[in-house]
N, C-alpha and C. Protein backbone atom coordinates (compact mmCIF):
# COMPACT_ATOMS: atom_id res chain seq x y z
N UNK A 1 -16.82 4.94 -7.70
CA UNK A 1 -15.67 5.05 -8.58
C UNK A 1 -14.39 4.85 -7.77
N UNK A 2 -13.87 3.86 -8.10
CA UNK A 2 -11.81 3.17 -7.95
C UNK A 2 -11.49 5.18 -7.95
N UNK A 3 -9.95 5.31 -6.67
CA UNK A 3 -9.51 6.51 -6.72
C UNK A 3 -8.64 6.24 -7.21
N UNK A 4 -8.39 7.45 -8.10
CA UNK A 4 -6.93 7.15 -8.94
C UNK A 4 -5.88 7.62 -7.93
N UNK A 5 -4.71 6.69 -8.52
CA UNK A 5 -3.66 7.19 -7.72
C UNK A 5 -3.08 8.34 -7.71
N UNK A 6 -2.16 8.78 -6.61
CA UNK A 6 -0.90 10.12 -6.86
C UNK A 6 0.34 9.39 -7.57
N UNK A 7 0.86 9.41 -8.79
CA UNK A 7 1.49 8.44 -9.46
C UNK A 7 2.76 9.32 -8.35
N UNK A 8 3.06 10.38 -8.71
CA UNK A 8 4.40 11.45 -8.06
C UNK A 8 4.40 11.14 -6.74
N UNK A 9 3.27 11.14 -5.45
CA UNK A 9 3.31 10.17 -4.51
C UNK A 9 3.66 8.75 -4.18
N UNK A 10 3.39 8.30 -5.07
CA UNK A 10 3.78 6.93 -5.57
C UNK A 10 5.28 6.42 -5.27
N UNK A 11 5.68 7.17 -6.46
CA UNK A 11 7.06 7.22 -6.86
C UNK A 11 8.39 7.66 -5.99
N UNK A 12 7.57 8.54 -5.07
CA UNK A 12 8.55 9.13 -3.38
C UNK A 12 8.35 8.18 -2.54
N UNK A 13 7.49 7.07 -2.59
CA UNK A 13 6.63 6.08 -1.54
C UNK A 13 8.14 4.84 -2.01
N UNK A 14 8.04 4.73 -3.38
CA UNK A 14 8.86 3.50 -3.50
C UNK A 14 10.37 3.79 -3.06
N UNK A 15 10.58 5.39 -3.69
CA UNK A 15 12.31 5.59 -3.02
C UNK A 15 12.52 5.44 -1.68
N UNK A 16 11.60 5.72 -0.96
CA UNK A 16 11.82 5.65 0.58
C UNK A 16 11.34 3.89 0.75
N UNK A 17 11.06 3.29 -0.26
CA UNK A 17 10.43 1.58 0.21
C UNK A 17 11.84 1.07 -0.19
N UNK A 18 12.47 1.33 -1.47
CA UNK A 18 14.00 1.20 -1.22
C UNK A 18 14.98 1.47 -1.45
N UNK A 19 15.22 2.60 -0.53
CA UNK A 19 15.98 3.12 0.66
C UNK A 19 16.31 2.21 1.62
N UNK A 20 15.44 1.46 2.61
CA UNK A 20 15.26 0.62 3.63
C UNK A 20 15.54 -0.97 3.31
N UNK A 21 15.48 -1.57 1.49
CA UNK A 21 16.01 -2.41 1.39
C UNK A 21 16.95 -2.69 1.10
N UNK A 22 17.78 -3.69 1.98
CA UNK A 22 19.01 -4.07 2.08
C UNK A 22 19.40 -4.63 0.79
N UNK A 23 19.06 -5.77 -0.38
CA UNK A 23 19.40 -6.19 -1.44
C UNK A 23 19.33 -5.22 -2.27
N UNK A 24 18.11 -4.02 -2.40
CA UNK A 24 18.32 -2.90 -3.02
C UNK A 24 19.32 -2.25 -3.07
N UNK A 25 20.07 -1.89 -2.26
CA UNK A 25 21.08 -0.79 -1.49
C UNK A 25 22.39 -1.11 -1.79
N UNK A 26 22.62 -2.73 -1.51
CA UNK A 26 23.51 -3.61 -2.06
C UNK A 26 23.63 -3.39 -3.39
N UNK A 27 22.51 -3.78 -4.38
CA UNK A 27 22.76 -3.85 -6.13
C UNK A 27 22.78 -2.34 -6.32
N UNK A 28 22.21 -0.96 -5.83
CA UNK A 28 22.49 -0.14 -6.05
C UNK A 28 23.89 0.69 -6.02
N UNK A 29 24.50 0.11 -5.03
CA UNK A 29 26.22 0.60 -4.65
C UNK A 29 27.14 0.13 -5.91
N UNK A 30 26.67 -1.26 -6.56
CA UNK A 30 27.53 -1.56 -7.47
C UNK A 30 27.12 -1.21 -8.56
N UNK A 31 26.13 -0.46 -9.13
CA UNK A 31 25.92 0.17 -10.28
C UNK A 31 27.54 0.92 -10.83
N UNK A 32 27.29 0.97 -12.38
CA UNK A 32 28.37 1.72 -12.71
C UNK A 32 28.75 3.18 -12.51
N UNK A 33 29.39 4.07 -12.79
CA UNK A 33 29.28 5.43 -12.32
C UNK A 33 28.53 5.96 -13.21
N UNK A 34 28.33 5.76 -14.76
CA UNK A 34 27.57 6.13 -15.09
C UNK A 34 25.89 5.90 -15.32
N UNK A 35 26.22 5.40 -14.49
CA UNK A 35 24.71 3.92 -14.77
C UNK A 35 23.98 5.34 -13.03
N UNK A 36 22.55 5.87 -13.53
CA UNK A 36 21.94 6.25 -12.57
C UNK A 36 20.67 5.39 -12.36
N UNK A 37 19.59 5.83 -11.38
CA UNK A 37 18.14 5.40 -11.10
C UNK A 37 17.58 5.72 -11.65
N UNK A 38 16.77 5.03 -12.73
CA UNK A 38 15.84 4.93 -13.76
C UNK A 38 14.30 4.37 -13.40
N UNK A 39 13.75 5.40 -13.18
CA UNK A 39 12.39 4.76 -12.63
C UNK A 39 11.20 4.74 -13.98
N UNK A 40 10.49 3.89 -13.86
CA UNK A 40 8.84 3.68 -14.65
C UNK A 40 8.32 3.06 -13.72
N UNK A 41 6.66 3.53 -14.31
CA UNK A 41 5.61 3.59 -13.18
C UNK A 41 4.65 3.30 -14.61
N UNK A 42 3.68 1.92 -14.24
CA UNK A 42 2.99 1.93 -14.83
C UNK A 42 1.62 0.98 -13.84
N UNK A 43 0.20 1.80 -14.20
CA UNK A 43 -1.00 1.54 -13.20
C UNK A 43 -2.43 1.17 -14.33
N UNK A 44 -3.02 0.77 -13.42
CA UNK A 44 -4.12 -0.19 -14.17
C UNK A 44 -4.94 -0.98 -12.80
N UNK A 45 -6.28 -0.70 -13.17
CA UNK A 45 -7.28 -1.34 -11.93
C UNK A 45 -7.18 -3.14 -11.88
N UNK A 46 -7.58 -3.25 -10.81
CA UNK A 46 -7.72 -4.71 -10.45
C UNK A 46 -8.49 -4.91 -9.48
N UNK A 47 -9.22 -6.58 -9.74
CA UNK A 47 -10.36 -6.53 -9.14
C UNK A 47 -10.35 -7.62 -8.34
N UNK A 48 -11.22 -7.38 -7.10
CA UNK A 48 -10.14 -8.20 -5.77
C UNK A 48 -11.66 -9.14 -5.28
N UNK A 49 -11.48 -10.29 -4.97
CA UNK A 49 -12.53 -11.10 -4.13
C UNK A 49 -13.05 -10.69 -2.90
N UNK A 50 -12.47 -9.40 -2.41
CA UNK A 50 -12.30 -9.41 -0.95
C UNK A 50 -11.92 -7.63 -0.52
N UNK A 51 -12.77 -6.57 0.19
CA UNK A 51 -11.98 -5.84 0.73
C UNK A 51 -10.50 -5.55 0.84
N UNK A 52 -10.16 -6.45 1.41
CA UNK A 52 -8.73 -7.08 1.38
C UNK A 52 -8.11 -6.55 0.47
N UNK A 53 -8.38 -6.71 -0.57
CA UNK A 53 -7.35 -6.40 -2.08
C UNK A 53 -6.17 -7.27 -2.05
N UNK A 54 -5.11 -6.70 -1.65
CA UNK A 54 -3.85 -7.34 -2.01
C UNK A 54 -3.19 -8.02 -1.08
N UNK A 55 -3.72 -7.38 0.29
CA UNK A 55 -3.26 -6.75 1.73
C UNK A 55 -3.95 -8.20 2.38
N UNK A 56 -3.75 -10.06 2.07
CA UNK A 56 -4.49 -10.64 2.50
C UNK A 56 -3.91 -11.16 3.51
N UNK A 57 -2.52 -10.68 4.43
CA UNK A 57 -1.96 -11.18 5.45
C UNK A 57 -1.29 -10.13 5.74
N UNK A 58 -1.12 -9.76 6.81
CA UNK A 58 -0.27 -8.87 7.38
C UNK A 58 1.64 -9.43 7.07
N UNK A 59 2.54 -8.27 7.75
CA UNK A 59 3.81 -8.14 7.27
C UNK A 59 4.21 -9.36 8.10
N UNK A 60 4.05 -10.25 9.08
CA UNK A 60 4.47 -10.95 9.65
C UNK A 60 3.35 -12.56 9.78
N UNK A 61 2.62 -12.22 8.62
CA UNK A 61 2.02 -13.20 8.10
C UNK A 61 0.67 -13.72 8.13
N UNK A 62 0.28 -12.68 9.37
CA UNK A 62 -1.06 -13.11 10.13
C UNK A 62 -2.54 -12.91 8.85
N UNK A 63 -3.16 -13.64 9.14
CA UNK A 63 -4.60 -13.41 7.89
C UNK A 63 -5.19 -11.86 8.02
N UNK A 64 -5.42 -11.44 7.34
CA UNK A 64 -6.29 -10.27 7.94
C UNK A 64 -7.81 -10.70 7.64
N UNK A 65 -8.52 -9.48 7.88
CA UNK A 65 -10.17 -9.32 7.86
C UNK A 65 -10.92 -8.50 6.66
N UNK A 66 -11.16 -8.78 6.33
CA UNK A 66 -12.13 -8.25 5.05
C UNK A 66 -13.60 -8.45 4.92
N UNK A 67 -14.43 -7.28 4.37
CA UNK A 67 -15.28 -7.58 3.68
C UNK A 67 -15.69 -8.30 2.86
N UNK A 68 -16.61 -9.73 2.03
CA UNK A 68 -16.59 -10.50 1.02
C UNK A 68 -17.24 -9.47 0.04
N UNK A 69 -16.93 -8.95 -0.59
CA UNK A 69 -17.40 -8.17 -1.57
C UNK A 69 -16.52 -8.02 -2.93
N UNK A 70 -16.67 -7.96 -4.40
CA UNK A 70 -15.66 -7.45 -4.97
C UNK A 70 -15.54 -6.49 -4.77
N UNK A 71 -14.27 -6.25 -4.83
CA UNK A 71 -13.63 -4.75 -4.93
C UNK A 71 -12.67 -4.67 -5.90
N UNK A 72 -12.78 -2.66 -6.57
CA UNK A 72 -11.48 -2.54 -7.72
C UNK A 72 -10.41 -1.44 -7.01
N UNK A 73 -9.63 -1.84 -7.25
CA UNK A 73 -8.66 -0.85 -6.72
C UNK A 73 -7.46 -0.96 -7.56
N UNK A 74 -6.57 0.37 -7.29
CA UNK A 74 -5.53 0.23 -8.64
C UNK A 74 -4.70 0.10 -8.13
N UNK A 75 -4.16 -1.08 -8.83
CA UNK A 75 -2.60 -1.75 -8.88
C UNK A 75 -1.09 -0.49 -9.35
N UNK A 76 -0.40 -0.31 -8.90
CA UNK A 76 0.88 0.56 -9.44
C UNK A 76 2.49 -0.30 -9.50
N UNK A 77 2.71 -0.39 -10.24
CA UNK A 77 3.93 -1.01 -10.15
C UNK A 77 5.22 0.13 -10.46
N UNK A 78 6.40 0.27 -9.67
CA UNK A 78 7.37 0.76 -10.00
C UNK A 78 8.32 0.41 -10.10
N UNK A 79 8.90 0.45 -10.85
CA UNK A 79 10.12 -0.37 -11.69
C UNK A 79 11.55 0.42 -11.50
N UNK A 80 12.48 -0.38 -11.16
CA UNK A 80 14.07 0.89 -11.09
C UNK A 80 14.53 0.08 -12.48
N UNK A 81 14.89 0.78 -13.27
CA UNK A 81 15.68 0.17 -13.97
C UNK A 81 16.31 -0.95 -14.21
N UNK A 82 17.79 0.22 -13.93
CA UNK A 82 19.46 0.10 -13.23
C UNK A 82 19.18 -1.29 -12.81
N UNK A 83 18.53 -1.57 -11.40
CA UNK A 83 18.40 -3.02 -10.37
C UNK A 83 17.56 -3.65 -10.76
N UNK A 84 16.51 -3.09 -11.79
CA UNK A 84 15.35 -4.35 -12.02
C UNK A 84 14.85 -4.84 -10.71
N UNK A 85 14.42 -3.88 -10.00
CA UNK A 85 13.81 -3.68 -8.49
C UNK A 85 12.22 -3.41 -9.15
N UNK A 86 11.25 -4.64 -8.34
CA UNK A 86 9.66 -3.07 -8.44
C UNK A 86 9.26 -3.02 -7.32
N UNK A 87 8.64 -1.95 -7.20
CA UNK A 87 7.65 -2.47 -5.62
C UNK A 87 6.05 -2.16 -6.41
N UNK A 88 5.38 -3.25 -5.60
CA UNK A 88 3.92 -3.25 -6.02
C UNK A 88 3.47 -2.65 -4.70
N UNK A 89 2.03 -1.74 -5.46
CA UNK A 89 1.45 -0.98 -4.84
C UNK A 89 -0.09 -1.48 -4.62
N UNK A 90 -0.86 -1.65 -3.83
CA UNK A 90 -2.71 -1.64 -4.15
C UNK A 90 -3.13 -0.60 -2.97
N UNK A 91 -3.59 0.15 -4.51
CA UNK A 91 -4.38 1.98 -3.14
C UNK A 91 -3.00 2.34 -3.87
N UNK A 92 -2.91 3.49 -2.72
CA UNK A 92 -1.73 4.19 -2.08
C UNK A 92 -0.71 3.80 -1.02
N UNK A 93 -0.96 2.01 -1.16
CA UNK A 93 0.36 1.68 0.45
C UNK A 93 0.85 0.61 -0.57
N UNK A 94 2.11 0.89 -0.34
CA UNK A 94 3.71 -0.33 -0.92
C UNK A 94 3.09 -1.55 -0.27
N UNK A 95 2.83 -2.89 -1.18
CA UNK A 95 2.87 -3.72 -0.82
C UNK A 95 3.69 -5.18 -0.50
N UNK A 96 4.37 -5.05 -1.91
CA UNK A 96 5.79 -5.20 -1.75
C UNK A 96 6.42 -5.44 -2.52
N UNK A 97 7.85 -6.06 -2.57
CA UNK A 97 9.18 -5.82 -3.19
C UNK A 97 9.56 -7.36 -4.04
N UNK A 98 9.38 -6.85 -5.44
CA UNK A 98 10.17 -7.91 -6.23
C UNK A 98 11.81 -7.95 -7.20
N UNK A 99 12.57 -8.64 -6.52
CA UNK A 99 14.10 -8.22 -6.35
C UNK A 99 14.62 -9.14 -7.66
N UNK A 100 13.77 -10.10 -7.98
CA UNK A 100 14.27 -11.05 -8.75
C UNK A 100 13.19 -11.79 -9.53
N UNK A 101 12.62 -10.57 -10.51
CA UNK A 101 11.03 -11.28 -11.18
C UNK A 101 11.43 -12.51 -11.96
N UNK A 102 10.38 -13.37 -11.82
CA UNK A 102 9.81 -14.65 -11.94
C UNK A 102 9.47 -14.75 -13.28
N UNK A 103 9.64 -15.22 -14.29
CA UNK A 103 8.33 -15.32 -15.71
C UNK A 103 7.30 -15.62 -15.17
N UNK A 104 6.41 -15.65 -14.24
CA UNK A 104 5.12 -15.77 -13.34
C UNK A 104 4.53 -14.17 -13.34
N UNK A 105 5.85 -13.62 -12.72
CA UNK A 105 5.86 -11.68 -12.53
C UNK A 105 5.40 -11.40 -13.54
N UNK A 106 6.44 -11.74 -14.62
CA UNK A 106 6.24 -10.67 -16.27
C UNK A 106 4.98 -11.25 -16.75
N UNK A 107 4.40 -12.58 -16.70
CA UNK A 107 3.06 -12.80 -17.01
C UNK A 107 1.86 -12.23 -16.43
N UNK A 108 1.84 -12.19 -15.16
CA UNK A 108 0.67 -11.44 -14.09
C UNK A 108 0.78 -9.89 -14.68
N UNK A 109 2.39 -9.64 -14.51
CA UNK A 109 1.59 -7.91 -15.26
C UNK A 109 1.47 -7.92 -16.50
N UNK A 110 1.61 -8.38 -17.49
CA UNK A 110 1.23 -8.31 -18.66
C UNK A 110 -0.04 -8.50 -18.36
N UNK A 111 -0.47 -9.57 -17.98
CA UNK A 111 -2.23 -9.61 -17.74
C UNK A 111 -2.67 -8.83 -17.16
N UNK A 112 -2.07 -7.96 -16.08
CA UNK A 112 -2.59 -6.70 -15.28
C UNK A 112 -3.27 -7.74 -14.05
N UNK A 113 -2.59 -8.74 -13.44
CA UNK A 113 -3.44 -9.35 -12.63
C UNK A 113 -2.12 -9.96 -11.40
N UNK A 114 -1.69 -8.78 -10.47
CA UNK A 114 -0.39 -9.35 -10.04
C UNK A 114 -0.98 -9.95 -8.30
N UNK A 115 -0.49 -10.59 -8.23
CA UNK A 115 -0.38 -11.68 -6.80
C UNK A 115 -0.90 -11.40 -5.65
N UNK A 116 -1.56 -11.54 -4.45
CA UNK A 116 -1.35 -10.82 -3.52
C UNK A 116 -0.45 -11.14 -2.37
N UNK A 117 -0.66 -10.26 -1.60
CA UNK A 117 0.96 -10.68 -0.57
C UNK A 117 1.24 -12.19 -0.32
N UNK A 118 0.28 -12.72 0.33
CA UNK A 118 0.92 -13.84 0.54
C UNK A 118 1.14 -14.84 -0.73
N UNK A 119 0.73 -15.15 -1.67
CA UNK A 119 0.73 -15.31 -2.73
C UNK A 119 1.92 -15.21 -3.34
N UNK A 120 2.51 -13.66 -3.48
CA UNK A 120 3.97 -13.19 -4.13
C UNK A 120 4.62 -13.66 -3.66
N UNK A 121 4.89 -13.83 -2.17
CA UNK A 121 6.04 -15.22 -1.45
C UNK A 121 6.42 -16.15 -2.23
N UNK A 122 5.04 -17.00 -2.78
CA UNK A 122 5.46 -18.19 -3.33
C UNK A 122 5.78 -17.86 -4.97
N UNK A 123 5.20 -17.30 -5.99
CA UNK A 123 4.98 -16.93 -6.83
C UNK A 123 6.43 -16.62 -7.38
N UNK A 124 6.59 -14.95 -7.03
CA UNK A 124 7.72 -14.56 -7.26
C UNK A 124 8.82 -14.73 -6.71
C-alpha cells in the first residue's frame, strides 16, 4: 500500500520551498496590502514506469537510477493563490516549482497525471 501523505507537512515543506524562491518573493512583495497567502493543497496517486517516480534527473540534471518496476506514489500539489505559485510534490520531497502554469499544467492535473522533473522543464 502507496503512503499517504502529511498534507500539514506538506504545506510547511512548500512555505520554506518558497521562501528560497526568488520570483516567488518578488510577486509576493507586490501583493496588495490586503491581498494575503492563500494556500490549497490538493493529492491523488500516480503511477510511475520506474522507482524513480518523478525524481528522473537530479537538480543539476544528471539521470538518476531506478528500479524498472511500476510504482504508485502520491502526487501533492500546492497552490498559493495570491501568486498562482505551486510546488509539486512525489512522496514527501518538493519536486518542483511552477511560476507560470502552462494549459499543458492545468491539463496534466486535471488528469491527475503531472510531468516529471525533467519533463516539467520543457512542458511547463
Amino acid at each position: 500500500m502507496t503512503k499517504l501523505p502529511n498534507l500539514e507537512l506538506l504545506l510547511f515543506k512548500a512555505s520554506l520551498y518558497f521562501r528560497q524562491n526568488e520570483e516567488f518573493l518578488l510577486k509576493a512583495r507586490n501583493l496588495k496590502k490586503y491581498e494575503t497567502l492563500d494556500f490549497e493543497v490538493e493529492t491523488f496517486p500516480q503511477l510511475w514506469g520506474s522507482t524513480c517516480t518523478g525524481f528522473d534527473i537530479t537538480e543539476d540534471g544528471k539521470a538518476t537510477i531506478g528500479g524498472d518496476t511500476m510504482t504508485t506514489e502520491y502526487t501533492t500539489v500546492v497552490h498559493e493563490k495570491s501568486t498562482n505559485f505551486y510546488v509539486v510534490f512525489f512522496g514527501d520531497r518538493p519536486c518542483y516549482v511552477v511560476h507560470n502554469p502552462t494549459k499543458e499544467f492545468y491539463e496534466d492535473l486535471k488528469e491527475r497525471n503531472l510531468a516529471s522533473l525533467s519533463k516539467s522543464k520543457e512542458r511547463y
